[in-house]
Protein backbone atom coordinates (compact mmCIF):
# COMPACT_ATOMS: atom_id res chain seq x y z
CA UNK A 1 -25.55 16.01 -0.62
CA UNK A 2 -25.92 19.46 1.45
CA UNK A 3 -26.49 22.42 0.01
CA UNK A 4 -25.19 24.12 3.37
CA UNK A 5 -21.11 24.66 1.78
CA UNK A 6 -20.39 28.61 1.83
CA UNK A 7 -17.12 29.73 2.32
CA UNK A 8 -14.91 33.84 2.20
CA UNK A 9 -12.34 33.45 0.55
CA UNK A 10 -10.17 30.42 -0.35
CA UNK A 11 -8.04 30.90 2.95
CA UNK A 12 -10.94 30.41 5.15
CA UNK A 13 -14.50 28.86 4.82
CA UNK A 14 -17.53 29.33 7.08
CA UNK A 15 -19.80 25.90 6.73
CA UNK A 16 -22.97 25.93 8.96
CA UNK A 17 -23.47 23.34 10.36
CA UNK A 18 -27.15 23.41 12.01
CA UNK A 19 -27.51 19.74 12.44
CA UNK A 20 -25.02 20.09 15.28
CA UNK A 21 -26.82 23.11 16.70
CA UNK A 22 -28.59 25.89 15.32
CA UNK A 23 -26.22 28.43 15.47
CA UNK A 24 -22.89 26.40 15.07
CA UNK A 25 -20.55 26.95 12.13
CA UNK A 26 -17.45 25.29 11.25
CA UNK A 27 -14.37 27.53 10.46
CA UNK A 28 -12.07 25.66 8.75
CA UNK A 29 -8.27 27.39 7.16
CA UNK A 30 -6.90 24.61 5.92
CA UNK A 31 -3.00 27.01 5.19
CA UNK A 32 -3.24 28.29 8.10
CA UNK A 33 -3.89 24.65 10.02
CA UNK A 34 -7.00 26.33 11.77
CA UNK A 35 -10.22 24.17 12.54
CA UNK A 36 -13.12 24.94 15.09
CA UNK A 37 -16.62 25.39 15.46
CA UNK A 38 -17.80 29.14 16.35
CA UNK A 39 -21.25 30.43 17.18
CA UNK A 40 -22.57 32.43 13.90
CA UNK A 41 -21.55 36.01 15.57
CA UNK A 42 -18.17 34.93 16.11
CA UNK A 43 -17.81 33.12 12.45
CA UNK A 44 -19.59 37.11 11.40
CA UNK A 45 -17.27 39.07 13.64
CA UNK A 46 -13.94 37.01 11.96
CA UNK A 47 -15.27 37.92 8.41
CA UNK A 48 -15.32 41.42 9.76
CA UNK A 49 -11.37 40.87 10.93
CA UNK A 50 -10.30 39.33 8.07
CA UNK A 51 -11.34 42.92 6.13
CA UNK A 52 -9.81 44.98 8.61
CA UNK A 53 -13.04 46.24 10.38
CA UNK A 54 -13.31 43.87 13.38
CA UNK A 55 -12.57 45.19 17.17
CA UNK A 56 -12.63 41.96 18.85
CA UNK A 57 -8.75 41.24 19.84
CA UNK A 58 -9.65 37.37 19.27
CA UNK A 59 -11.37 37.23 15.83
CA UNK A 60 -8.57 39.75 15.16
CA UNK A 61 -5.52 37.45 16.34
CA UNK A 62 -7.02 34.51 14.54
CA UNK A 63 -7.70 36.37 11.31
CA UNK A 64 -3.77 37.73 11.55
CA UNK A 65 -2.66 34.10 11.41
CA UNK A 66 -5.23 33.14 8.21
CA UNK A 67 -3.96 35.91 6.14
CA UNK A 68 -0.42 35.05 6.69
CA UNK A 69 -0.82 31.54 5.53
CA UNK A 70 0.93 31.06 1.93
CA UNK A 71 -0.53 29.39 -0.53
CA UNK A 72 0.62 26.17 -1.11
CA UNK A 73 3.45 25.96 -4.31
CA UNK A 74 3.43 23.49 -7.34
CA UNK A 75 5.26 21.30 -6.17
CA UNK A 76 8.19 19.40 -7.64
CA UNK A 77 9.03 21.70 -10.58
CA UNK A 78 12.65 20.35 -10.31
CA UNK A 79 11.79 16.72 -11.25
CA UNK A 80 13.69 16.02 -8.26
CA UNK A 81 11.79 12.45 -6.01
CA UNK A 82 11.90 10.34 -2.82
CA UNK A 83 9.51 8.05 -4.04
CA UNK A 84 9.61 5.52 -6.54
CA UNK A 85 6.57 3.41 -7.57
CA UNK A 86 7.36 -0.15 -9.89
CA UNK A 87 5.04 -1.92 -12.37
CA UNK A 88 7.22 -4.50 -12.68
CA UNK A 89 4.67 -6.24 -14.61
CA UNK A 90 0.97 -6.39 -16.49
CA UNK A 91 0.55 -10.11 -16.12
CA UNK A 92 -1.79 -11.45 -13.29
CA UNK A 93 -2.85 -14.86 -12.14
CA UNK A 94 -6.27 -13.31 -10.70
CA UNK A 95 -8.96 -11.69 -13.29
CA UNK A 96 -11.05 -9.24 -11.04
CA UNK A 97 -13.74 -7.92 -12.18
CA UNK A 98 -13.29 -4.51 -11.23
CA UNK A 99 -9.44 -4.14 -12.25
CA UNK A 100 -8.69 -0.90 -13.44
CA UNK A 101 -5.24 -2.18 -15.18
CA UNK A 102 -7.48 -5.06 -16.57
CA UNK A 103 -7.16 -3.47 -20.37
CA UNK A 104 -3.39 -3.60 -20.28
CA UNK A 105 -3.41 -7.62 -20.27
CA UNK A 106 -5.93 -7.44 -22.88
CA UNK A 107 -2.96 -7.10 -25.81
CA UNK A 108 0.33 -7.28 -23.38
CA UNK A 109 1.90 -9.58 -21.08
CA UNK A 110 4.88 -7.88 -20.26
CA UNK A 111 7.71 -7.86 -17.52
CA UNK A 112 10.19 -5.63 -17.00
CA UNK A 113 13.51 -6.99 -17.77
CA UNK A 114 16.54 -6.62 -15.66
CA UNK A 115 18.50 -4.63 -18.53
CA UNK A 116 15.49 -1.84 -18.33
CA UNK A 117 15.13 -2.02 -15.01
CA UNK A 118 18.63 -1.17 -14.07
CA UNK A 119 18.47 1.26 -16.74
CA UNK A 120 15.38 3.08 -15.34
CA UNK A 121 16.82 3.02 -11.71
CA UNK A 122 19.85 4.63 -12.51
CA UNK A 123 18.31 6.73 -14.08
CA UNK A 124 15.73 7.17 -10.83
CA UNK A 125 19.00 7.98 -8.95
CA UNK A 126 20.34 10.82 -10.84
CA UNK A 127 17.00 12.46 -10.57
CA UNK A 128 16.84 11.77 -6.26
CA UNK A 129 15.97 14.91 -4.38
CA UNK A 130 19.51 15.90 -3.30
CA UNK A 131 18.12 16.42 0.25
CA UNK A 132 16.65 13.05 0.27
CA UNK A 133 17.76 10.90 3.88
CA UNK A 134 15.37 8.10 2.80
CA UNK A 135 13.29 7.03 -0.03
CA UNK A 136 9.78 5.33 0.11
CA UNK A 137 9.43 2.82 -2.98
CA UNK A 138 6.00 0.92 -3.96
CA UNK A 139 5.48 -2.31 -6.11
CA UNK A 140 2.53 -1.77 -7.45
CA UNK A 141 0.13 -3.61 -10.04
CA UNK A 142 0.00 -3.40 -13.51
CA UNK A 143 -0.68 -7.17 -12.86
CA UNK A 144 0.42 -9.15 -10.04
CA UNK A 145 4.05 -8.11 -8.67
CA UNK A 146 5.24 -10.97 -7.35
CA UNK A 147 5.25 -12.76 -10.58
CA UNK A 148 8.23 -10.55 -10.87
CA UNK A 149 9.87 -11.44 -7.68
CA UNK A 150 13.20 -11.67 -9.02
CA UNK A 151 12.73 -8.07 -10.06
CA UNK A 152 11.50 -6.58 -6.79
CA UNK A 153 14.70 -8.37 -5.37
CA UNK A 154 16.97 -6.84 -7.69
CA UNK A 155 15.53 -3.38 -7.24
CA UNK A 156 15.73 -3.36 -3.66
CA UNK A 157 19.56 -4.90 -3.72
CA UNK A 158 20.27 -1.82 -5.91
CA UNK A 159 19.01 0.95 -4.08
CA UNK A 160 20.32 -0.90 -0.89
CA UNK A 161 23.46 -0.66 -2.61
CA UNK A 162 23.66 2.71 -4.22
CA UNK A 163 21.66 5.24 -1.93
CA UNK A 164 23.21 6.37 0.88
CA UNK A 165 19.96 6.60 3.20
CA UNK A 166 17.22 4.57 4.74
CA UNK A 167 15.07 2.88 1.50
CA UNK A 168 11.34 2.02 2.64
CA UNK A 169 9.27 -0.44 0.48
CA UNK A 170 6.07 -1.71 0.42
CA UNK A 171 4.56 -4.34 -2.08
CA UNK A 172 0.77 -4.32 -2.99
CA UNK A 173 -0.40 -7.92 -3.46
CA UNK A 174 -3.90 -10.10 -4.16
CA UNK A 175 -1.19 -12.34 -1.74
CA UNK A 176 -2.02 -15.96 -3.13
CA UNK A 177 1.87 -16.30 -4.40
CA UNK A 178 3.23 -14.98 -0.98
CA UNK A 179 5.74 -18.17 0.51
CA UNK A 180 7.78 -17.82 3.86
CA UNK A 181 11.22 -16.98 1.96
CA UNK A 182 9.56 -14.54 0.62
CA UNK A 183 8.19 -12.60 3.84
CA UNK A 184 11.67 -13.80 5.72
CA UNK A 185 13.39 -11.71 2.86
CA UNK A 186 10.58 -9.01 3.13
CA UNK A 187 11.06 -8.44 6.76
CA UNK A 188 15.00 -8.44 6.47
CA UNK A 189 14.58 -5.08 3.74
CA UNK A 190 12.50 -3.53 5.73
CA UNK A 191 9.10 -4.13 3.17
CA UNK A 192 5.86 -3.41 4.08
CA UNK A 193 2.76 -5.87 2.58
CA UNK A 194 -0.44 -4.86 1.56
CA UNK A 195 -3.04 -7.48 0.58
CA UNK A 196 -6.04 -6.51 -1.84
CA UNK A 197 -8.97 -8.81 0.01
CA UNK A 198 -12.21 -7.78 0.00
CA UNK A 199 -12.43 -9.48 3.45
CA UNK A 200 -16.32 -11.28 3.23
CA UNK A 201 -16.38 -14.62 1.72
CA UNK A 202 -19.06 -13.99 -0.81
CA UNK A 203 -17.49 -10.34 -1.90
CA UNK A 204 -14.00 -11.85 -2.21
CA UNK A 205 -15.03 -14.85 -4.30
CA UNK A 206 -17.41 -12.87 -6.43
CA UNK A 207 -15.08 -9.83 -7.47
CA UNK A 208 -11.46 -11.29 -6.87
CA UNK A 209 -11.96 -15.11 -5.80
CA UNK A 210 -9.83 -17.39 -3.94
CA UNK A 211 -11.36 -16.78 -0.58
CA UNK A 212 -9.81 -19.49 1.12
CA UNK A 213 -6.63 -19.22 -0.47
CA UNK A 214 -5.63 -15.56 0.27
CA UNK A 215 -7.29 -15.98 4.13
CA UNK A 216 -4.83 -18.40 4.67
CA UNK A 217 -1.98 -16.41 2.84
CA UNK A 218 -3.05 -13.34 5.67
CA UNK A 219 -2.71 -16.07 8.85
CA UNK A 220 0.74 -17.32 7.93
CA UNK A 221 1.84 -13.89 7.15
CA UNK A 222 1.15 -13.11 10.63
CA UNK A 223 2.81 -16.15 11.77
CA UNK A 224 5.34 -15.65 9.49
CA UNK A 225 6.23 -11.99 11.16
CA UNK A 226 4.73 -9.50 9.25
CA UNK A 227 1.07 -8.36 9.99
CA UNK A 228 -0.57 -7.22 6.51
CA UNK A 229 -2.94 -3.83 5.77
CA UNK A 230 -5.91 -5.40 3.93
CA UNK A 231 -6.89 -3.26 1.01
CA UNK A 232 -10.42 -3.53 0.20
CA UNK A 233 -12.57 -2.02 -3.09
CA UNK A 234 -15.78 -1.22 -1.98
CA UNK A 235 -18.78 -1.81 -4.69
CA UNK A 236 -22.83 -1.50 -4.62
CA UNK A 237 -22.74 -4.96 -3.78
CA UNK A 238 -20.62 -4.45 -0.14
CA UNK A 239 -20.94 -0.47 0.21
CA UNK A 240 -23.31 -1.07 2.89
CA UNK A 241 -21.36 -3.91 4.92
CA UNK A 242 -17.95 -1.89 5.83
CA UNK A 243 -19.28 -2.86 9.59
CA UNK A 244 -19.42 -6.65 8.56
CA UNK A 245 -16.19 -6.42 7.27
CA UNK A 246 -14.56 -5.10 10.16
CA UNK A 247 -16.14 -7.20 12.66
CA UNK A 248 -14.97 -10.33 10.28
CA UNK A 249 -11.80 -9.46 10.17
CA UNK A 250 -11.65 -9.16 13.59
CA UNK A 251 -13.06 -12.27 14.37
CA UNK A 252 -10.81 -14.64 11.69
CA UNK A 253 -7.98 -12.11 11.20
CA UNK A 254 -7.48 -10.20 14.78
CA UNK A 255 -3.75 -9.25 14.30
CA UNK A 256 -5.00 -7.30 11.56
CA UNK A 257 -4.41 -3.84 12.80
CA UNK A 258 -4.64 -1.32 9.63
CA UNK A 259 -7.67 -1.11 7.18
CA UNK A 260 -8.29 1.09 3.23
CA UNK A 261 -11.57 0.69 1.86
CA UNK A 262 -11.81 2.41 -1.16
CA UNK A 263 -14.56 3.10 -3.26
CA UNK A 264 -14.58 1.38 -7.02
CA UNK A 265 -13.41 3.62 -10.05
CA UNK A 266 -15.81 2.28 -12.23
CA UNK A 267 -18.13 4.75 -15.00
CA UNK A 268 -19.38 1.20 -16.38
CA UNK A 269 -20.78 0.19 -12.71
CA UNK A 270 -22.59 3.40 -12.92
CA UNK A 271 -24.34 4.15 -16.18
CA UNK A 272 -27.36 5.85 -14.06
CA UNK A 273 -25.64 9.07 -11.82
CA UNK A 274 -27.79 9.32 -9.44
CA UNK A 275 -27.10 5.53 -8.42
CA UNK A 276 -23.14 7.27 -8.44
CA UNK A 277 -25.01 9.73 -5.96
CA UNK A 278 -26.55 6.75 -4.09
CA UNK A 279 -23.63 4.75 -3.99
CA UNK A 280 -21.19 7.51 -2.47
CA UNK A 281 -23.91 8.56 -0.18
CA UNK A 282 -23.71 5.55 1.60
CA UNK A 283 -20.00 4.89 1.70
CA UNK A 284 -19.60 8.12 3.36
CA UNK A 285 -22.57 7.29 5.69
CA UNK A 286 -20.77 3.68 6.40
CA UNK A 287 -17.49 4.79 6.34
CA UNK A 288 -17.48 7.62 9.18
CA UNK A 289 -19.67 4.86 10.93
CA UNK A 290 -16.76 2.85 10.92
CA UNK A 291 -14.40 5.38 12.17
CA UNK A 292 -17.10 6.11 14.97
CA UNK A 293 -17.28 1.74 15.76
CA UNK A 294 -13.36 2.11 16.00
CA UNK A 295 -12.86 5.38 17.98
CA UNK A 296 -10.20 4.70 20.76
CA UNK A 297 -9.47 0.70 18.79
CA UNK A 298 -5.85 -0.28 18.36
CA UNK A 299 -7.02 -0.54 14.53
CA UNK A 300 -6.83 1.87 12.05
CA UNK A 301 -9.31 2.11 8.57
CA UNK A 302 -8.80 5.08 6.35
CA UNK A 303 -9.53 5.91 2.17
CA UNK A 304 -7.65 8.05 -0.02
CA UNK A 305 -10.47 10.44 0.59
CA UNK A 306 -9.75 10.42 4.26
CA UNK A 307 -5.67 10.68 4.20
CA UNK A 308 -6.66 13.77 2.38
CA UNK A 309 -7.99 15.47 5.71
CA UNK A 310 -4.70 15.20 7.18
CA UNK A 311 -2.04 16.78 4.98
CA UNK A 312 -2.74 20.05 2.61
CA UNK A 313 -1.68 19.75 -1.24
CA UNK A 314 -2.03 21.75 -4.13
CA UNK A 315 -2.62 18.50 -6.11
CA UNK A 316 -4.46 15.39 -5.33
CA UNK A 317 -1.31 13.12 -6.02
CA UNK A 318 1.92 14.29 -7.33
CA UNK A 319 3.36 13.64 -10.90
CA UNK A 320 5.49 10.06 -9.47
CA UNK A 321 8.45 8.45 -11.00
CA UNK A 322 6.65 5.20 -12.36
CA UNK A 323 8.80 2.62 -13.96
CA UNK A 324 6.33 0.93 -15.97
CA UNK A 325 6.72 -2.75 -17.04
CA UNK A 326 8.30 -1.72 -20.63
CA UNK A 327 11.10 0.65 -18.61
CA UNK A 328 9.74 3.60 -19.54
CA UNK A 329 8.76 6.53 -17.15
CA UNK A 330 5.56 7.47 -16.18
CA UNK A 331 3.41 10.60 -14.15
CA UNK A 332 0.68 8.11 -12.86
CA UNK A 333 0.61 4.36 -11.46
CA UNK A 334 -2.99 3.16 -12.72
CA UNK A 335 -1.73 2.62 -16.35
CA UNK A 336 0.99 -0.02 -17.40
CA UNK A 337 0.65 -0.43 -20.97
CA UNK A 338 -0.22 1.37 -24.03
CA UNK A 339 -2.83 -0.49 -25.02
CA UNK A 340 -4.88 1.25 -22.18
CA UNK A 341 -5.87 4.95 -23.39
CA UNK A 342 -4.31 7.78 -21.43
CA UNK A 343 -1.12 5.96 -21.31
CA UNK A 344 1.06 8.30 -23.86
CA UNK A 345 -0.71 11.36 -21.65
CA UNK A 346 1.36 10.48 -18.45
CA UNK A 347 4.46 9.39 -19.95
CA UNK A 348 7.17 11.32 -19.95
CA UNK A 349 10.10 9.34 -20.00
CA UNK A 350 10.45 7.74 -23.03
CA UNK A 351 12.93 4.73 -24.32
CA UNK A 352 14.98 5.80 -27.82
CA UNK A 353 17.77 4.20 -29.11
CA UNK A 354 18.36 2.31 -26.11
CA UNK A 355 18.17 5.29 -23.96
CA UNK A 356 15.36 6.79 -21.59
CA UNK A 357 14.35 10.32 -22.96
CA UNK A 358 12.81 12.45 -20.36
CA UNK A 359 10.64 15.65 -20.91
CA UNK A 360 10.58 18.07 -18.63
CA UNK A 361 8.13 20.13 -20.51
CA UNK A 362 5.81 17.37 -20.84
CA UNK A 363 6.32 17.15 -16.87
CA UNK A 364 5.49 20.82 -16.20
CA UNK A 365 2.96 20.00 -18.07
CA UNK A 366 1.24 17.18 -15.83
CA UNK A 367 2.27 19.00 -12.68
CA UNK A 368 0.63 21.87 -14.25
CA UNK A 369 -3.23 19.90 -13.28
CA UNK A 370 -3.68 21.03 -9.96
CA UNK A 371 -6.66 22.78 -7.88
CA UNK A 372 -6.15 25.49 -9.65
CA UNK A 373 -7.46 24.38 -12.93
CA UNK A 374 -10.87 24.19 -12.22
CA UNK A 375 -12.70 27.32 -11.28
CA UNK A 376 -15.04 24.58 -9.35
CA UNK A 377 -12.11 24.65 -6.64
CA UNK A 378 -11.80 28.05 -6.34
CA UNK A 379 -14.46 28.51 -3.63
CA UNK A 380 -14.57 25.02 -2.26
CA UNK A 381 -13.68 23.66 1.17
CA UNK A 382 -11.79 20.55 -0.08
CA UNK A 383 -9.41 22.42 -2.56
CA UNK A 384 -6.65 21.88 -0.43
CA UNK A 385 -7.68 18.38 0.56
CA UNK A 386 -9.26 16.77 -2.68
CA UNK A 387 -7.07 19.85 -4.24
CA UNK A 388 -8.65 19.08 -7.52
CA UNK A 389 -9.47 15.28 -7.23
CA UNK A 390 -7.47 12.69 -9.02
CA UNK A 391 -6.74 12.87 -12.90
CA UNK A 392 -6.45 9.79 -13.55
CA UNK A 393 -10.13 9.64 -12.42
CA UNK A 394 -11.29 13.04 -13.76
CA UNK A 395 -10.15 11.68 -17.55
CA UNK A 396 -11.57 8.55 -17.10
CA UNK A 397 -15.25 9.55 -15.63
CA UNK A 398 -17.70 11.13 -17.80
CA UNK A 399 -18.63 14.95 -16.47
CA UNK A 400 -21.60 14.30 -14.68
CA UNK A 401 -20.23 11.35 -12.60
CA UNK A 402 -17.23 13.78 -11.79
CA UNK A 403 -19.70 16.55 -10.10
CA UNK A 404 -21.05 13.88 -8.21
CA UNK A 405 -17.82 13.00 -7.30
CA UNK A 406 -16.94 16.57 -6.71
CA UNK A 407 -19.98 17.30 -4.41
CA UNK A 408 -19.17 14.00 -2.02
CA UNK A 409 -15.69 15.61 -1.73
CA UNK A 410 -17.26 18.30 -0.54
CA UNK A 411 -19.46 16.06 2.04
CA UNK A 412 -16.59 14.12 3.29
CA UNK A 413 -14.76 16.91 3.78
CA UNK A 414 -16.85 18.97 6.40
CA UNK A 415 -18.56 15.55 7.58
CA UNK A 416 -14.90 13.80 8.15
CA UNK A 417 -13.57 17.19 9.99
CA UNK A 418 -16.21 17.81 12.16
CA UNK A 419 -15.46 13.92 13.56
CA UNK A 420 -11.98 14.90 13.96
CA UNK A 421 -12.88 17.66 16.02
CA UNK A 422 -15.23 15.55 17.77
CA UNK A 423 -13.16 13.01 18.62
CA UNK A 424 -10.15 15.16 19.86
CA UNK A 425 -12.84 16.74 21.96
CA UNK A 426 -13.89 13.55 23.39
CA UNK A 427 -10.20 12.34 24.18
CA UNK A 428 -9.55 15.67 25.51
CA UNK A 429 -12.37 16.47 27.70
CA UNK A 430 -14.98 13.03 27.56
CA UNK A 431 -17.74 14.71 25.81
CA UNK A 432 -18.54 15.01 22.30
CA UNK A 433 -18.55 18.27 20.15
CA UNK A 434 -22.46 18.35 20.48
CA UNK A 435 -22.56 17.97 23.97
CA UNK A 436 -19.86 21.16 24.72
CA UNK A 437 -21.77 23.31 22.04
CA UNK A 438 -25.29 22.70 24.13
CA UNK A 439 -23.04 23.57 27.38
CA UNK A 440 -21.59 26.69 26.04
CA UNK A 441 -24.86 27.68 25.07
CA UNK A 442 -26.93 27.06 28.26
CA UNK A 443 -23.99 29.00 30.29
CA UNK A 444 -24.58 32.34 27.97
């Protein structure tokens, strides 16, 4: 990782960035929705601004507009939503090998029933942001959601039904139980589908299986009307073939338009760090690699990492309204059962006497775990991008795997804004960020 990452204040960070040319650095205000890359005695002269001792008009009109910028709030301390994320259930018909939610079918198999679920949604409603036009709703895995079909269909008739707005919804599948009824009905309640395939033959039937299956699942999809986003975990074994996957996908699955490779959440894959080190290395290397092979493509491949460079946040992921398979309420979608630890620490709507108890203290509480926990994220270019990573994976990786993780945040952060700017440049004018900073500096 570089050891290059400097930065003012926590409005405004200076980066150098030599390997684009000697004198370059990247300014970067992240409030203040300010990005560009300066010469060194311009990046000096706007330090100079910012502390009132600058006489250049421009570093003085751009350092006006940084200290301006608010800082970003909490968040939702009303409790008030728009989204809505479903476990409808912890039972699965695949056995990955890399499942995170794997430990909840270790001791449950439950589903949701349609008593709880009602129960939890009407519940969901009272607590809709009043100003809410339209809500975005996920069905999500605990296990395999469409082994609760008849549940996603009843939660989607209800909301349909009882909130006056547009309802969005979008299903996250392994896609070997998808029929054409079922994506008929999906298309007419305006569902999106994501399938988890980890696109190469031998990667798919190693960690997930069923190749041929879920391939053909994808094709009749298309066929069917609705053109699927593959979701794709990325391991040691495939971090270094996110070019092969493409390139497959566009040879056997060309309607295919919209991509997420994510990297595995796995301490156990990683008992050595610097293998951790290794491993994120080269998914950041092979990653903006990608982006660069689909520059100006009608496709689309992102990471959570990645969505991160486009909207500021205070927190990595906000405390959700989960309905978990047993109908109780939770701040975080990667655990559906108590028999996985952490699960009590996110809940904080719990069932008694027949009724859903929620605490709002115990939601402050989770909302409370934000980038300004950490005095790590103080001083660091991504705290209003990683804005202090994701707690679900901060509790579950040991300390030095999360300063790895912390210092490729870091990386992909000034590596995956610099391509921005480059490719804006390059629509913009046809030549690449390099190529204008060796112009402006041969016409000095």
């Amino acid at each position: 990782m570089s050891k290059f990452h400097q930065t003012s204040d926590a409005k405004v960070f200076h980066i150098p960035v030599p390997f684009l040319n000697r004198n370059a650095v990247l300014v970067y205000a992240p409030l203040s929705d300010m990005l560009f890359v300066a010469e060194q005695s311009f990046s000096e002269e706007l330090k100079k601004a910012l502390g009132g001792k600058s006489s250049n008009s421009q570093a003085n009109e751009i350092a006006a507009d940084i200290l301006q910028a608010e800082i970003l709030p909490a968040g939702n301390t009303s409790m008030r939503f728009s989204n809505l994320t479903i476990l409808p259930t912890n039972r699965c018909n695949f056995n990955c090998q890399y499942c995170y939610s794997a430990q909840s079918r270790s001791t449950s198999h439950q589903t949701i029933s349609s008593e709880q679920l009602q129960q939890s949604l009407y519940l969901f409603l009272r607590r809709i942001d009043p100003g809410a036009t339209s809500l975005a709703v996920t069905f999500y895995g605990g296990g395999e959601p469409l082994l609760a079909w008849e549940r996603i269909q009843e939660t989607i008739c209800f909301l349909e039904n009882n909130f006056n707005g547009k309802v969005y919804n979008k299903i996250i599948t392994n896609g070997s139980l998808l029929d054409e009824k079922m994506v008929r009905y999906l298309m007419c309640h305006n569902t999106e589908l994501t399938i988890s395939y980890d696109i190469l033959p031998e990667m798919q039937n190693k960690y997930r299986g069923h190749f041929d299956l879920v391939t053909t699942m994808i094709k009749k999809c298309c066929d069917w009307g609705i053109v699927p986003e593959i979701n794709s975990v990325v391991t040691q074994d495939n971090v270094a073939c996110l070019k092969d996957m493409l390139e497959f996908a566009g040879r056997e699955l060309p309607m295919v338009k919209y991509f997420h490779f994510e990297p595995v959440i796995s301490q156990e894959m990683f008992p050595q760090p610097e293998k951790y080190t290794i491993f994120l290395k080269n998914f950041l290397d092979n990653f903006l690699n990608c982006q660069e092979l689909l520059f100006n493509s009608d496709k689309e491949l992102s990471c959570s990492f990645f969505k991160k460079l486009v909207k500021n946040a205070s927190r990595f992921c906000p405390v959700d309204f989960v309905i978990t398979p047993t109908g109780e309420i939770s701040g975080c979608p990667c655990i559906s059962s108590s028999a996985v630890p952490g699960y009590d620490f996110y809940l904080y709507g719990q069932r008694k006497n027949e009724e859903i108890d929620l605490d709002f203290e115990k939601f402050q509480q989770l909302l409370a775990f934000d980038n300004s926990c950490s005095p790590a994220c103080n001083q660091c270019i991504a705290r209003w991008n990683c804005a202090g990573g994701c707690l679900h994976r901060n509790r579950t990786m040991n300390e030095a795997c999360n300063k790895i993780l912390c210092n490729f945040m870091r990386e992909f952060t000034i590596k995956g804004l610099l391509q921005k700017l480059d490719f804006q440049y390059r629509r913009e004018y046809g030549k690449t960020l390099k190529e204008l900073l060796h112009i402006a500096e041969e016409t000095e």
